[in-house]
N, C-alpha and C. Protein backbone atom coordinates (compact mmCIF):
# COMPACT_ATOMS: atom_id res chain seq x y z
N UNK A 1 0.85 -1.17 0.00
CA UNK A 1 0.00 0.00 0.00
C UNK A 1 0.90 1.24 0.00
N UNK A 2 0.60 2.33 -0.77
CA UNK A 2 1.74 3.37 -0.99
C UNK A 2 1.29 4.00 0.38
N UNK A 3 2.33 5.02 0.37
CA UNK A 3 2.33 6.05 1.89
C UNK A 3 1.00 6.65 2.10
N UNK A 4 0.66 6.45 3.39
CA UNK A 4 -0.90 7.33 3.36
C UNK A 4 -0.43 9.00 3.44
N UNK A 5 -1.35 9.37 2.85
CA UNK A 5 -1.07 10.83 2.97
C UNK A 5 -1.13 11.69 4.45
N UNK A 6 -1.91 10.78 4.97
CA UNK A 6 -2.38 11.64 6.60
C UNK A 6 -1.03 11.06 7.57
N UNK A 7 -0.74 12.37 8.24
CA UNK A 7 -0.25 11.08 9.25
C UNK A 7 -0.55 10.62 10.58
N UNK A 8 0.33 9.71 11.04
CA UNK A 8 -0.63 9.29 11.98
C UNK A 8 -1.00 9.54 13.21
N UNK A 9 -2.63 9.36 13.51
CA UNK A 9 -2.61 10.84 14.94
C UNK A 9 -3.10 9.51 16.40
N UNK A 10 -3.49 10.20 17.41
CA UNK A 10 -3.44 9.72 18.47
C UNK A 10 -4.70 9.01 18.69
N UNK A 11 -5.79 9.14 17.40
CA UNK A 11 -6.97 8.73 17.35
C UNK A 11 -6.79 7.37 16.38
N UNK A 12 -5.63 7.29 15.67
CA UNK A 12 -5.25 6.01 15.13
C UNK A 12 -4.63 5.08 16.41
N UNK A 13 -4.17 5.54 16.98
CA UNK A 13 -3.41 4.56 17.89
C UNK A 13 -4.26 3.80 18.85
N UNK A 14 -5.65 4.88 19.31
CA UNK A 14 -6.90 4.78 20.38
C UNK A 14 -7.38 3.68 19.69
N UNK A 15 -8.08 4.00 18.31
CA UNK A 15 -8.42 3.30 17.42
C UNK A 15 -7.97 1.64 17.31
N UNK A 16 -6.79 1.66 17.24
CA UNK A 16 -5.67 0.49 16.95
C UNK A 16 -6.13 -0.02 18.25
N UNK A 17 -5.83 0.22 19.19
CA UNK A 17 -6.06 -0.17 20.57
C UNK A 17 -7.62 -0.92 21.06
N UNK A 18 -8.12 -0.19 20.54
CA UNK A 18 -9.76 0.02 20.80
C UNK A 18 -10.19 -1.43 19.65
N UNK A 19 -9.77 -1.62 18.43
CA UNK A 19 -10.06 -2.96 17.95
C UNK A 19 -9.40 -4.22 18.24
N UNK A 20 -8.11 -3.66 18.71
CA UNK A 20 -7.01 -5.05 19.07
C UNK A 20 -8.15 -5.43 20.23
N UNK A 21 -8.87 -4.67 21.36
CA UNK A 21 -9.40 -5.24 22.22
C UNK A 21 -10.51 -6.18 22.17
N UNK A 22 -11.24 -5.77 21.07
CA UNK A 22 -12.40 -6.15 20.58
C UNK A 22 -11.83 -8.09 19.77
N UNK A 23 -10.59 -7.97 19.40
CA UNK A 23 -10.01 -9.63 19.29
C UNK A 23 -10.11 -9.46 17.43
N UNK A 24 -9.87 -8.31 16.95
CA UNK A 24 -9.97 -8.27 15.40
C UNK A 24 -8.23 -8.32 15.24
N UNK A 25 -8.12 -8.80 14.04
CA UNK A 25 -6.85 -9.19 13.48
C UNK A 25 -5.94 -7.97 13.14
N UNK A 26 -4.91 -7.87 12.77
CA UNK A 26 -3.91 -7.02 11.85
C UNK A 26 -4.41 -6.90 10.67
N UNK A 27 -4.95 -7.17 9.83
CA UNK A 27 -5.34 -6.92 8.93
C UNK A 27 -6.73 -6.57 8.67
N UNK A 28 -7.14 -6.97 9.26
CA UNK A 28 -8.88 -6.67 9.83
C UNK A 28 -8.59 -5.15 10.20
N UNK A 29 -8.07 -4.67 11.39
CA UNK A 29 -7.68 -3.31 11.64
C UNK A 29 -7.49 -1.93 10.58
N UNK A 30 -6.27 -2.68 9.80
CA UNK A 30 -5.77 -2.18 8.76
C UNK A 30 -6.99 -1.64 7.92
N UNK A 31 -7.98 -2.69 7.44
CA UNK A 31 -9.11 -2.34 6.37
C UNK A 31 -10.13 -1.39 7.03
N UNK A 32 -10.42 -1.72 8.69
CA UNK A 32 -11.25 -0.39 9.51
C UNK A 32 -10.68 1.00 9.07
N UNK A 33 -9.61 1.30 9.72
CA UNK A 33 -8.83 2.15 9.58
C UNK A 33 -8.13 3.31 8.75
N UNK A 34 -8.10 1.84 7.73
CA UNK A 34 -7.50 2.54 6.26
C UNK A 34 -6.02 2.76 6.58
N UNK A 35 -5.30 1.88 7.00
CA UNK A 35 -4.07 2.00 7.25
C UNK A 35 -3.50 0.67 6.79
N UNK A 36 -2.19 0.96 6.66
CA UNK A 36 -1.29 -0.68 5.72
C UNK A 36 -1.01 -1.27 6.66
N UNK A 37 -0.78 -2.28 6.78
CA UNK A 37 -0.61 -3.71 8.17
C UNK A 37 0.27 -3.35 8.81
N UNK A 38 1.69 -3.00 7.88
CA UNK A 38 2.66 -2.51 8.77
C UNK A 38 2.12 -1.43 9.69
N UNK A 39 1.90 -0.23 9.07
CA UNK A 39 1.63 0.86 10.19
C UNK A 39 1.13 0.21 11.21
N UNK A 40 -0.56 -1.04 10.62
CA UNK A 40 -1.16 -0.92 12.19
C UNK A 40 -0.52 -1.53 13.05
N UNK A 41 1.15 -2.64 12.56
CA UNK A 41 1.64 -3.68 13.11
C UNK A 41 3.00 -2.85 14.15
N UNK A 42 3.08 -1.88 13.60
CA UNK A 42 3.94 -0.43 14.07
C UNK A 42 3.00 -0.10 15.74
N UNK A 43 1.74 0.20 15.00
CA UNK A 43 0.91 1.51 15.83
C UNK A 43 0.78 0.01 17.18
N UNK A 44 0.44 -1.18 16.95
CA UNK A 44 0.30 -2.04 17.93
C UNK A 44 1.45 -2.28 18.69
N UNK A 45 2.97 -2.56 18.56
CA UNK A 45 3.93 -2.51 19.31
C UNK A 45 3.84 -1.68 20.13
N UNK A 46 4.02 -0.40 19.70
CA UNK A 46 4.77 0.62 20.28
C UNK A 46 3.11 0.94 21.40
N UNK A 47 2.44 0.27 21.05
CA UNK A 47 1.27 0.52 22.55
C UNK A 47 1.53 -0.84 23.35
N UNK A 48 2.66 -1.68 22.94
CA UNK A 48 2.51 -3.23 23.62
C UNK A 48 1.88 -4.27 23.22
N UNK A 49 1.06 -3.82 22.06
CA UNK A 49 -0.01 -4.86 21.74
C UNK A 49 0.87 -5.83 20.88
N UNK A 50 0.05 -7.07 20.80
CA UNK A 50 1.03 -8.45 20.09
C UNK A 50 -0.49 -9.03 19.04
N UNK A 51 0.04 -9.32 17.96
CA UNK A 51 -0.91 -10.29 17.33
C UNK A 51 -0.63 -11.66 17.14
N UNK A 52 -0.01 -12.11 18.32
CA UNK A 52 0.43 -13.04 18.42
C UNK A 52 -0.42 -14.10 19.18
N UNK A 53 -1.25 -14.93 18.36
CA UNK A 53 -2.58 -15.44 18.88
C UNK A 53 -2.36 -17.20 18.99
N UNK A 54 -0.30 -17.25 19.60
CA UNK A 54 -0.55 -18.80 19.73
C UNK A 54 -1.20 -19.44 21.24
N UNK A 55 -1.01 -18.21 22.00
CA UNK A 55 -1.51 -18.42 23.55
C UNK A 55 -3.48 -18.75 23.53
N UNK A 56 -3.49 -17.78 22.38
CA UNK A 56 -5.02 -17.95 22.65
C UNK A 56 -5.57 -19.27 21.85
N UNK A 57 -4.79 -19.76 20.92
CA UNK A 57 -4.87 -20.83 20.15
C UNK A 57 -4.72 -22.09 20.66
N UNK A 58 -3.89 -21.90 21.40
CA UNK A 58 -3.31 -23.39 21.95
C UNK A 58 -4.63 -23.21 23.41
N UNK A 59 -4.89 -22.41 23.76
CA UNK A 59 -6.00 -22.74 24.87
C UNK A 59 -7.37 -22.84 24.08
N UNK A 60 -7.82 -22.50 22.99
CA UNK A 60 -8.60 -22.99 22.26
C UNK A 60 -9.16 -24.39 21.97
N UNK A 61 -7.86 -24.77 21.22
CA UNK A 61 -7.30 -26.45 21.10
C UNK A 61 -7.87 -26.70 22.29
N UNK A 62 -6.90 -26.72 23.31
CA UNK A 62 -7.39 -27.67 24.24
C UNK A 62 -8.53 -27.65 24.92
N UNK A 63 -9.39 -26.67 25.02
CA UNK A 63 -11.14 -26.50 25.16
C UNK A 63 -11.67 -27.73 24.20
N UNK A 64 -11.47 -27.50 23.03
CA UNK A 64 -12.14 -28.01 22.05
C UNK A 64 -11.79 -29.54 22.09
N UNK A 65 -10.94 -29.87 22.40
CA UNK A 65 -9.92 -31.42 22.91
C UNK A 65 -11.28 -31.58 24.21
N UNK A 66 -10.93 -31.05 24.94
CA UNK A 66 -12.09 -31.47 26.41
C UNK A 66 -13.30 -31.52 25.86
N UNK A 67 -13.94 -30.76 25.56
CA UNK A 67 -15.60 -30.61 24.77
C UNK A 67 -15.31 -31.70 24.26
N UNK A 68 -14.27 -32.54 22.95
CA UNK A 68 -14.99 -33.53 22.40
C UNK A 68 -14.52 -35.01 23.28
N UNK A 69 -13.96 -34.90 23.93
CA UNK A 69 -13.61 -35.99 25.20
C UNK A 69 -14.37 -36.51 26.18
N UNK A 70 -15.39 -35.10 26.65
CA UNK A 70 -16.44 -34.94 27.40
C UNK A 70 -17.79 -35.63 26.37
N UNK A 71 -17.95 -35.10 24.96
CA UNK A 71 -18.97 -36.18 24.12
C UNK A 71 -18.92 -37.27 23.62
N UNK A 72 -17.42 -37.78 23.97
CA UNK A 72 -17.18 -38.87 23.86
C UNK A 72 -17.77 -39.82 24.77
N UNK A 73 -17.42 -39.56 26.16
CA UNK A 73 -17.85 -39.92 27.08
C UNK A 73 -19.10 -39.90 27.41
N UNK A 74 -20.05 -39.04 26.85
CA UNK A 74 -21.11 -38.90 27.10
C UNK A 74 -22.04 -40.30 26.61
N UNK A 75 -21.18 -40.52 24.69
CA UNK A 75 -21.61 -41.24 23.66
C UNK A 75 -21.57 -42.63 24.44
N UNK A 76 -20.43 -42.77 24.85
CA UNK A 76 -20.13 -44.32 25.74
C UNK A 76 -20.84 -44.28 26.37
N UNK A 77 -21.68 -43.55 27.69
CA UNK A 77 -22.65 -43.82 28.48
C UNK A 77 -23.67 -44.07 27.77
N UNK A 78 -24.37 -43.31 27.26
CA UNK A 78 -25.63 -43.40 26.42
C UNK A 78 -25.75 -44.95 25.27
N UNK A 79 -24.18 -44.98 24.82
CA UNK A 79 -24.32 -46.28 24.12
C UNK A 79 -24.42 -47.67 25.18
N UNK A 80 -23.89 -47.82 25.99
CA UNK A 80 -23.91 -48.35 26.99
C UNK A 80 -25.22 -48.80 27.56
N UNK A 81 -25.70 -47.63 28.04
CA UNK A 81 -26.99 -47.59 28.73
C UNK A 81 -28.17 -48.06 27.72
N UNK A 82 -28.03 -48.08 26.01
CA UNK A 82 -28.72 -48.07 25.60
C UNK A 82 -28.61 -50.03 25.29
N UNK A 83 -27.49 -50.71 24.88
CA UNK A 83 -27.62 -51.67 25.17
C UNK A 83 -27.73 -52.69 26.20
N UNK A 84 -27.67 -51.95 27.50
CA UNK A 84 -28.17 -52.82 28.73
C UNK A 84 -29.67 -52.59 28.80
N UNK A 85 -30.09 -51.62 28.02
CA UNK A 85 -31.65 -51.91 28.11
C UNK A 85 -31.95 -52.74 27.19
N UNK A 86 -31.52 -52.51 26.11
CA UNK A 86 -31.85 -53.69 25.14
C UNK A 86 -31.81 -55.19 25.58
N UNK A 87 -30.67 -55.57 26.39
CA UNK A 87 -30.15 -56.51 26.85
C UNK A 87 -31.57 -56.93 27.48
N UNK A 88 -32.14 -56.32 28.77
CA UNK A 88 -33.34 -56.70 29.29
C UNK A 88 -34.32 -57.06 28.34
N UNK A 89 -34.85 -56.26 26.75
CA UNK A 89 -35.98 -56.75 26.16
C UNK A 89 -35.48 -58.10 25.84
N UNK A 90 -34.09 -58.74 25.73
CA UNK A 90 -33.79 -60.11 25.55
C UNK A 90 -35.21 -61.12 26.02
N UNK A 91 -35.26 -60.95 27.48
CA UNK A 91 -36.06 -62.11 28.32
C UNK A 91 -37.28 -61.34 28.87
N UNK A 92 -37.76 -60.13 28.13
CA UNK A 92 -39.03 -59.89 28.92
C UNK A 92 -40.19 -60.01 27.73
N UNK A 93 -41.46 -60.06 28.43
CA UNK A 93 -42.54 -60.35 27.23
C UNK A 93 -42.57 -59.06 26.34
N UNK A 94 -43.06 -60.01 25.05
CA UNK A 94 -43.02 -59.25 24.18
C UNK A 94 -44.04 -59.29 23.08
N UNK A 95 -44.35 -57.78 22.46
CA UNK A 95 -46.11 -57.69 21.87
C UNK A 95 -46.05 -58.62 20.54
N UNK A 96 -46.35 -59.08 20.14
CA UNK A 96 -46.02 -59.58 18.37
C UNK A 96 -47.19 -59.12 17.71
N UNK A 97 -47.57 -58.53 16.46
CA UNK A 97 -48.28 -58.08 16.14
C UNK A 97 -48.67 -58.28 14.35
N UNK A 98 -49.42 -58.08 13.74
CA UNK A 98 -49.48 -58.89 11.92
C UNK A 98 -50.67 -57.92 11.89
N UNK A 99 -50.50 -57.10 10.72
CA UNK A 99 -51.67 -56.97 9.93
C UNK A 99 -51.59 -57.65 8.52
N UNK A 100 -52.68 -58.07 8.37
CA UNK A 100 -53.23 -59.06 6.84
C UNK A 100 -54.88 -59.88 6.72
N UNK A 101 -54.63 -59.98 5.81
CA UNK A 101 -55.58 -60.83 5.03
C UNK A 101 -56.67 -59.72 4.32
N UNK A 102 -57.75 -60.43 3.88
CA UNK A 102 -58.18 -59.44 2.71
C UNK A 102 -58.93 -58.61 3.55
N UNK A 103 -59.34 -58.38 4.61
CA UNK A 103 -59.46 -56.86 5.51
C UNK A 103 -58.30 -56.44 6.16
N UNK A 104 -57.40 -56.28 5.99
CA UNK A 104 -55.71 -55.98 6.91
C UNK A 104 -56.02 -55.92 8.06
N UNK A 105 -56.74 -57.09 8.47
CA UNK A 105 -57.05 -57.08 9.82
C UNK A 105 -55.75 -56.94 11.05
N UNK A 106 -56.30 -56.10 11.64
CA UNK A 106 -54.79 -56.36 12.96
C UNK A 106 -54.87 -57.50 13.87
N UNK A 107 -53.83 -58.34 14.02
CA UNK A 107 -53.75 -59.25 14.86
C UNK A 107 -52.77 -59.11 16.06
N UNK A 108 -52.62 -59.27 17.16
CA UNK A 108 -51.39 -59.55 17.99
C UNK A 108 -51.86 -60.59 19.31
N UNK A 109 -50.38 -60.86 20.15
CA UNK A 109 -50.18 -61.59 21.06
C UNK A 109 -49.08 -61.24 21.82
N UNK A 110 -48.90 -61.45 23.37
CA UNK A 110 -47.66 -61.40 23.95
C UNK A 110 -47.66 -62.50 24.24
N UNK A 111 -46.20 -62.79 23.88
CA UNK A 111 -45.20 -63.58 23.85
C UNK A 111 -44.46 -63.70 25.38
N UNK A 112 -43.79 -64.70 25.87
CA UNK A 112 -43.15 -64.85 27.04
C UNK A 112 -41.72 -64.39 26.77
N UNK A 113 -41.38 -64.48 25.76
CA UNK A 113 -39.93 -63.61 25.42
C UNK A 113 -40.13 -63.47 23.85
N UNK A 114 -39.69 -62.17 23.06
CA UNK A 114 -39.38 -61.93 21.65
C UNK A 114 -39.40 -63.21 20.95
N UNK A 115 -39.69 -63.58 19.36
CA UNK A 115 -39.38 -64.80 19.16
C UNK A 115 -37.71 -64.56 18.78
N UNK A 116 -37.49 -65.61 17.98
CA UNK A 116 -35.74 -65.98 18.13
C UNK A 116 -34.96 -65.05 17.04
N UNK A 117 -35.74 -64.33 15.58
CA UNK A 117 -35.50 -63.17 15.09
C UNK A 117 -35.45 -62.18 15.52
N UNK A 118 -36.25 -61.99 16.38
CA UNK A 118 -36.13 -60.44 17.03
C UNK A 118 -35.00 -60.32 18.10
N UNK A 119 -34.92 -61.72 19.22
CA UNK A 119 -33.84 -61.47 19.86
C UNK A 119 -32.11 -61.39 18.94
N UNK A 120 -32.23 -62.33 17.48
CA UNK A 120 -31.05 -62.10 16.76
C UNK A 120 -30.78 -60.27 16.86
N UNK A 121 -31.78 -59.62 16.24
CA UNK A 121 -31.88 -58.50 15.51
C UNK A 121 -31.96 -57.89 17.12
N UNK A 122 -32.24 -57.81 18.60
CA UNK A 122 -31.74 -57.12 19.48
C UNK A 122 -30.50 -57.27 19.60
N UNK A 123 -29.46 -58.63 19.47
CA UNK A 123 -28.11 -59.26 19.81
C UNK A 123 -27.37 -57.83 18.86
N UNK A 124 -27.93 -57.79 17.86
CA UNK A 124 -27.20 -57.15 16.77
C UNK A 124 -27.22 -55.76 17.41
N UNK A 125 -28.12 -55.10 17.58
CA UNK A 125 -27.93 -53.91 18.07
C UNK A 125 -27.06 -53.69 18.98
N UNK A 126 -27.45 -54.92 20.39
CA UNK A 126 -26.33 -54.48 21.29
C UNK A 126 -24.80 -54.93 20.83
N UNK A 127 -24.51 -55.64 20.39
CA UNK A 127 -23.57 -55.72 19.54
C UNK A 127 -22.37 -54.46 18.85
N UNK A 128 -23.24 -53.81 17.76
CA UNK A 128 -23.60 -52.21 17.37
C UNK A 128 -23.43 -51.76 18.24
N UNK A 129 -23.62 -51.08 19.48
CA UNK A 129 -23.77 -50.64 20.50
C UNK A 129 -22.78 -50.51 21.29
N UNK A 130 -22.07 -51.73 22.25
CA UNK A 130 -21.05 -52.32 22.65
C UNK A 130 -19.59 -51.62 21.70
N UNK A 131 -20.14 -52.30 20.40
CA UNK A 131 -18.92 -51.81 19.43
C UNK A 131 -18.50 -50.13 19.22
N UNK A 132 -19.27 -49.55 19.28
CA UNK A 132 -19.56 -48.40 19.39
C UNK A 132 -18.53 -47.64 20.05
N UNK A 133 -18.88 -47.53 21.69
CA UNK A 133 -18.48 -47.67 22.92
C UNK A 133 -17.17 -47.79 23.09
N UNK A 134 -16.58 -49.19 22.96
CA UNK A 134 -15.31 -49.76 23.00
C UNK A 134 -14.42 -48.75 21.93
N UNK A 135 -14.90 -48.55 20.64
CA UNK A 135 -14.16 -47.73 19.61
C UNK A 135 -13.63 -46.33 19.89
N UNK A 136 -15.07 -45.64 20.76
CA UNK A 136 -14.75 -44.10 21.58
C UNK A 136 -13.39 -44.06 22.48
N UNK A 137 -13.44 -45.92 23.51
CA UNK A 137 -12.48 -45.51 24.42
C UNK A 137 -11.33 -46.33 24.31
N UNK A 138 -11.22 -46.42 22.66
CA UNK A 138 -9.95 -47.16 22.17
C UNK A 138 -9.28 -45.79 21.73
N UNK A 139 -10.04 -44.57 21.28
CA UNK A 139 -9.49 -43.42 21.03
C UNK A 139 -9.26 -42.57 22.21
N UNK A 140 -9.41 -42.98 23.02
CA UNK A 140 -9.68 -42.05 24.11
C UNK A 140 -8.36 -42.35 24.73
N UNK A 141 -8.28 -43.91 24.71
CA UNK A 141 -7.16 -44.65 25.33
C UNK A 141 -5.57 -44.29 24.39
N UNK A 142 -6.14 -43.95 23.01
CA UNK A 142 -4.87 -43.58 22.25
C UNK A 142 -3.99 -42.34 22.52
N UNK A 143 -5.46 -41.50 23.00
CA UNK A 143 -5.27 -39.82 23.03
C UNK A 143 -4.71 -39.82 24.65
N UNK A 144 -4.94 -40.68 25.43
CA UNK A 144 -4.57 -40.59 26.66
C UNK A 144 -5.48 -39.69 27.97
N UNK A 145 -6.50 -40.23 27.41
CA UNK A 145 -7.85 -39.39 28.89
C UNK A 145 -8.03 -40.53 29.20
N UNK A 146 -7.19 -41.01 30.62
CA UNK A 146 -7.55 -42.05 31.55
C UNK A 146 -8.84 -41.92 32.52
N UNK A 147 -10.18 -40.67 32.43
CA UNK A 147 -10.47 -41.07 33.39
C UNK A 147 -12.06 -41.27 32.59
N UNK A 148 -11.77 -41.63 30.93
CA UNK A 148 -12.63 -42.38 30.36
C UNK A 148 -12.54 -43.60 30.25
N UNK A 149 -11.38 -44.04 30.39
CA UNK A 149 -10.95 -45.71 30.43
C UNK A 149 -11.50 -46.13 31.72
N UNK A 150 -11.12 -45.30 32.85
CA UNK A 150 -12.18 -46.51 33.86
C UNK A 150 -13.37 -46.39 33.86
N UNK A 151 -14.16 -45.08 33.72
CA UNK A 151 -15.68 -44.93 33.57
C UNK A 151 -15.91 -46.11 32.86
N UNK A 152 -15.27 -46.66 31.37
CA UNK A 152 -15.78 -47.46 30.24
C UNK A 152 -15.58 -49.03 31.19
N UNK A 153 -14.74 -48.97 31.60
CA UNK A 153 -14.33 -50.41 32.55
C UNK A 153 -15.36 -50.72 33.32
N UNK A 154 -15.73 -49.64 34.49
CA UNK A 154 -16.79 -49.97 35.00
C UNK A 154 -18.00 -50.14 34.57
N UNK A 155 -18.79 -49.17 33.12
CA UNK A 155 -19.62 -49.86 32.46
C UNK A 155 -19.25 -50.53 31.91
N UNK A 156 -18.65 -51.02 31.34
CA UNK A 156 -18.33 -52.59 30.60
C UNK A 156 -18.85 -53.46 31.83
N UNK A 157 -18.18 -53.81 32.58
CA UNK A 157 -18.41 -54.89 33.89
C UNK A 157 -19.78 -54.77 34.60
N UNK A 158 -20.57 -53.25 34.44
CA UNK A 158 -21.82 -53.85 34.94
C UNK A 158 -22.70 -54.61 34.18
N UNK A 159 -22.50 -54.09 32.92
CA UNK A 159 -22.91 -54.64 31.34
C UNK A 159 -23.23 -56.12 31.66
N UNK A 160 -21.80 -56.53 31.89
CA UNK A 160 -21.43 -57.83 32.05
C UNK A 160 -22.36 -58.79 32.94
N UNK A 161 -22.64 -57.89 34.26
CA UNK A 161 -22.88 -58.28 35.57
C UNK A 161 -24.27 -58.31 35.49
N UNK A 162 -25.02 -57.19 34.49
CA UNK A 162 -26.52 -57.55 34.22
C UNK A 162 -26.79 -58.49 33.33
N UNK A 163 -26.38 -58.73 32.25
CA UNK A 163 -26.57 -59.57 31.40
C UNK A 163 -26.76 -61.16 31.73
N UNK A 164 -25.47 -61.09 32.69
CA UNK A 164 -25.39 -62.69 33.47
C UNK A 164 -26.92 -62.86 34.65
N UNK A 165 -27.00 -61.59 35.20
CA UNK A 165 -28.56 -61.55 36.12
C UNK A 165 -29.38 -61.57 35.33
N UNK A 166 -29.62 -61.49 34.03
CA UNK A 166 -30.67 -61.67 33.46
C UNK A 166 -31.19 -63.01 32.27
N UNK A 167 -29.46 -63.72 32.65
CA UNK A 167 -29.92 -65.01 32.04
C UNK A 167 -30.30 -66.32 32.74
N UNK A 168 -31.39 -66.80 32.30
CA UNK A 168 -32.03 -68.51 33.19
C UNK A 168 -30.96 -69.10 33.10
């Protein structure tokens, strides 16, 4: 950018000051302003200011590292929780239901447990489920947040511990 013609007054520097606070860039400034990067990179030193945004970056990162560590964890509970319920429709009664024939009449019955397709097609989910779970805190375990590995340990083992209470 060639030389500005004005030069520079104490309302550029306020200015300079007054957007660095607001978290706008060096160059962002520059285009408010109407001043070339250097100047505003000039007018920011010499007030102390830094655009030097690895402090705020690297604490960024690691927010954003926790937030998705924390939904990780969340995902494992919820996946978890969602196949130990499933686990229970294994052995509890269950509605069976048919519409057909030449009025689509509705038919149903409960059953003393799911028949042996439906419990396949629950196995599968929790399965799905389980797999799920284990995958979150195989990454979790890579990335090194140990205090999702025991949360997952201990649901794993109650998993375990209901499943066995709920078989004849």
């Amino acid at each position: 950018m060639p030389r500005h013609p004005n030069p520079v007054t104490q309302a550029d520097y306020d200015r300079v000051r007054e957007l660095h606070a607001q978290g706008l860039g060096r160059n962002a400034i520059a285009r408010e302003i109407g001043r070339g990067e250097r100047t505003v990179s000039r007018l920011a030193a010499e007030q102390g200011l830094s655009f030097d945004r690895k402090g705020a970056t690297a604490k960024a990162t690691e927010a954003k590292k926790a937030d998705g560590a924390a939904r990780r964890a969340q995902l494992q509970l919820d996946a978890l929780e969602a196949a130990h319920k499933l686990m229970g429709q294994m052995f509890q009664p269950a509605l069976v239901y048919n519409f057909g024939g030449k009025e689509n009449d509705y038919n149903s019955t409960t059953l003393e447990e799911p028949p042996f397709a439906d419990k396949r097609n629950i196995a599968t989910a929790i399965q799905a489920l389980a797999a799920t779970a284990l995958k979150l805190a195989e990454y979790d375990k890579a990335t090194g947040n140990e205090s999702e590995k025991s949360m997952l340990t201990d649901l794993r083992q109650a998993l375990i511990d209901a499943r066995k209470s709920s078989t004849p």
